[in-house]
PDB file of N, CA and C in Angstrom:
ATOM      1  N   UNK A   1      20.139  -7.779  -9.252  1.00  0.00           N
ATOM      2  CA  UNK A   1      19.816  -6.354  -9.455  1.00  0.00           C
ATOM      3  C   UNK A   1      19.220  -5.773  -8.168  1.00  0.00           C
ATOM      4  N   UNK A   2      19.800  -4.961  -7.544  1.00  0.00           N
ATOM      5  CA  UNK A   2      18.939  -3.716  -6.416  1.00  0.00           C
ATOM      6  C   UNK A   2      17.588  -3.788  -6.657  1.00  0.00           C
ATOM      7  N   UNK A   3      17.141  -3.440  -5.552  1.00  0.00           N
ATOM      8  CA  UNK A   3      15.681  -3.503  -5.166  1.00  0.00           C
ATOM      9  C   UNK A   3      15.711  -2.174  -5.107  1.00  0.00           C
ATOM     10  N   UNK A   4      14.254  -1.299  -5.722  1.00  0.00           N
ATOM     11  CA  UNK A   4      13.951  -0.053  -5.193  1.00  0.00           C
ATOM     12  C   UNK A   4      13.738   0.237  -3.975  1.00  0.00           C
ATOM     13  N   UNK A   5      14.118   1.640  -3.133  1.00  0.00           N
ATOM     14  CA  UNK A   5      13.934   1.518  -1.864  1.00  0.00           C
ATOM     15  C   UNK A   5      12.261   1.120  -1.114  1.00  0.00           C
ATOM     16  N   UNK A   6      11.273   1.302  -1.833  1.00  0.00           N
ATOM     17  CA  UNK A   6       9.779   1.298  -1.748  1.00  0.00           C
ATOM     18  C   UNK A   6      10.317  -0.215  -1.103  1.00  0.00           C
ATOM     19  N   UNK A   7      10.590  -1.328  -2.060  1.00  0.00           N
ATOM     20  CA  UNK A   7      10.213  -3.175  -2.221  1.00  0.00           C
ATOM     21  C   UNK A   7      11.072  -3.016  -0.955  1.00  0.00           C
ATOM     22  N   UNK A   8      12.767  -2.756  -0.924  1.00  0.00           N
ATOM     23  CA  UNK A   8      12.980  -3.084   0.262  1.00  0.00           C
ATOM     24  C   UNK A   8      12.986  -2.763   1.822  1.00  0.00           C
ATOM     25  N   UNK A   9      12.143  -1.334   1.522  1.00  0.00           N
ATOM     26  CA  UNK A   9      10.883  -1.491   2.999  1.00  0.00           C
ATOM     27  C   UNK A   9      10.103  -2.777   3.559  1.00  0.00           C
ATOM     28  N   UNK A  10       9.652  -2.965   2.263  1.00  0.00           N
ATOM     29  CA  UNK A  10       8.401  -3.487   2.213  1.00  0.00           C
ATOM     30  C   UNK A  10       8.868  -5.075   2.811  1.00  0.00           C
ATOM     31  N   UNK A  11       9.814  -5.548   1.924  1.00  0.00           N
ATOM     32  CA  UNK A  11      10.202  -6.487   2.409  1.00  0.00           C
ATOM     33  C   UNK A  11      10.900  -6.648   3.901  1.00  0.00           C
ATOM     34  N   UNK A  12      11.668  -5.583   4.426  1.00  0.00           N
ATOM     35  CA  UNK A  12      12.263  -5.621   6.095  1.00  0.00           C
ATOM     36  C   UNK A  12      11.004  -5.575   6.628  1.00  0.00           C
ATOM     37  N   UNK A  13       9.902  -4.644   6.260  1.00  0.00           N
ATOM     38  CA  UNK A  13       8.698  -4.528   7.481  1.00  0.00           C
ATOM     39  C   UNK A  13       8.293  -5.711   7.690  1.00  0.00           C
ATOM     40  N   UNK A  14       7.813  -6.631   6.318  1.00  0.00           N
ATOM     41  CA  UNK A  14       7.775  -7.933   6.178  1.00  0.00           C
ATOM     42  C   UNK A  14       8.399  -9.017   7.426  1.00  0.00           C
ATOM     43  N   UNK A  15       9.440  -8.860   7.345  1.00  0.00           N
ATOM     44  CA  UNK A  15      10.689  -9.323   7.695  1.00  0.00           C
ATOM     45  C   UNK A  15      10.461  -9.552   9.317  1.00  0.00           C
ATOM     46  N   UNK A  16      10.534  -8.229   9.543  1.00  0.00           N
ATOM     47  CA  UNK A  16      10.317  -7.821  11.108  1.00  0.00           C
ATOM     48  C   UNK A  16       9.581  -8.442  11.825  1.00  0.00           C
ATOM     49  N   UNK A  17       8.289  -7.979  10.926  1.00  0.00           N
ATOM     50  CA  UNK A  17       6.680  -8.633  11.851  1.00  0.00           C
ATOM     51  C   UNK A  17       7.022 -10.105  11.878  1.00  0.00           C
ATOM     52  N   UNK A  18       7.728 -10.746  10.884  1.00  0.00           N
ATOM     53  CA  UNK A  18       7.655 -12.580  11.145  1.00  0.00           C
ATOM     54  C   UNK A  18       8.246 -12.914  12.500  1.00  0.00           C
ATOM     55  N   UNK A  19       9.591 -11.970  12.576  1.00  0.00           N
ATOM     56  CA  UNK A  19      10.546 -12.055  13.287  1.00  0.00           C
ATOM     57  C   UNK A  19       9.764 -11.671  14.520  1.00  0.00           C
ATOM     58  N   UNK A  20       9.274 -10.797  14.760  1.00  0.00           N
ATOM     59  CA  UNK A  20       8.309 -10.264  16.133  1.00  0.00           C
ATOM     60  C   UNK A  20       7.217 -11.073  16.411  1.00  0.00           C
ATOM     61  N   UNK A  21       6.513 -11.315  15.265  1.00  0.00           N
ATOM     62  CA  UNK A  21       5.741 -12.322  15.561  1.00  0.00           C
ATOM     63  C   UNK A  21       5.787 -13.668  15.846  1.00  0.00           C
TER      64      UNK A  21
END
């Protein structure tokens, strides 16, 4: 099932910072 757009912000910002960090 789709994620609301809110969770899958939440989860790329998530995402990002691991990746950047």
């Amino acid at each position: 099932m789709p994620l609301p757009p809110v969770t899958q912000l939440r989860i790329s910002s998530r995402t990002l910072r691991s990746i950047w960090h």
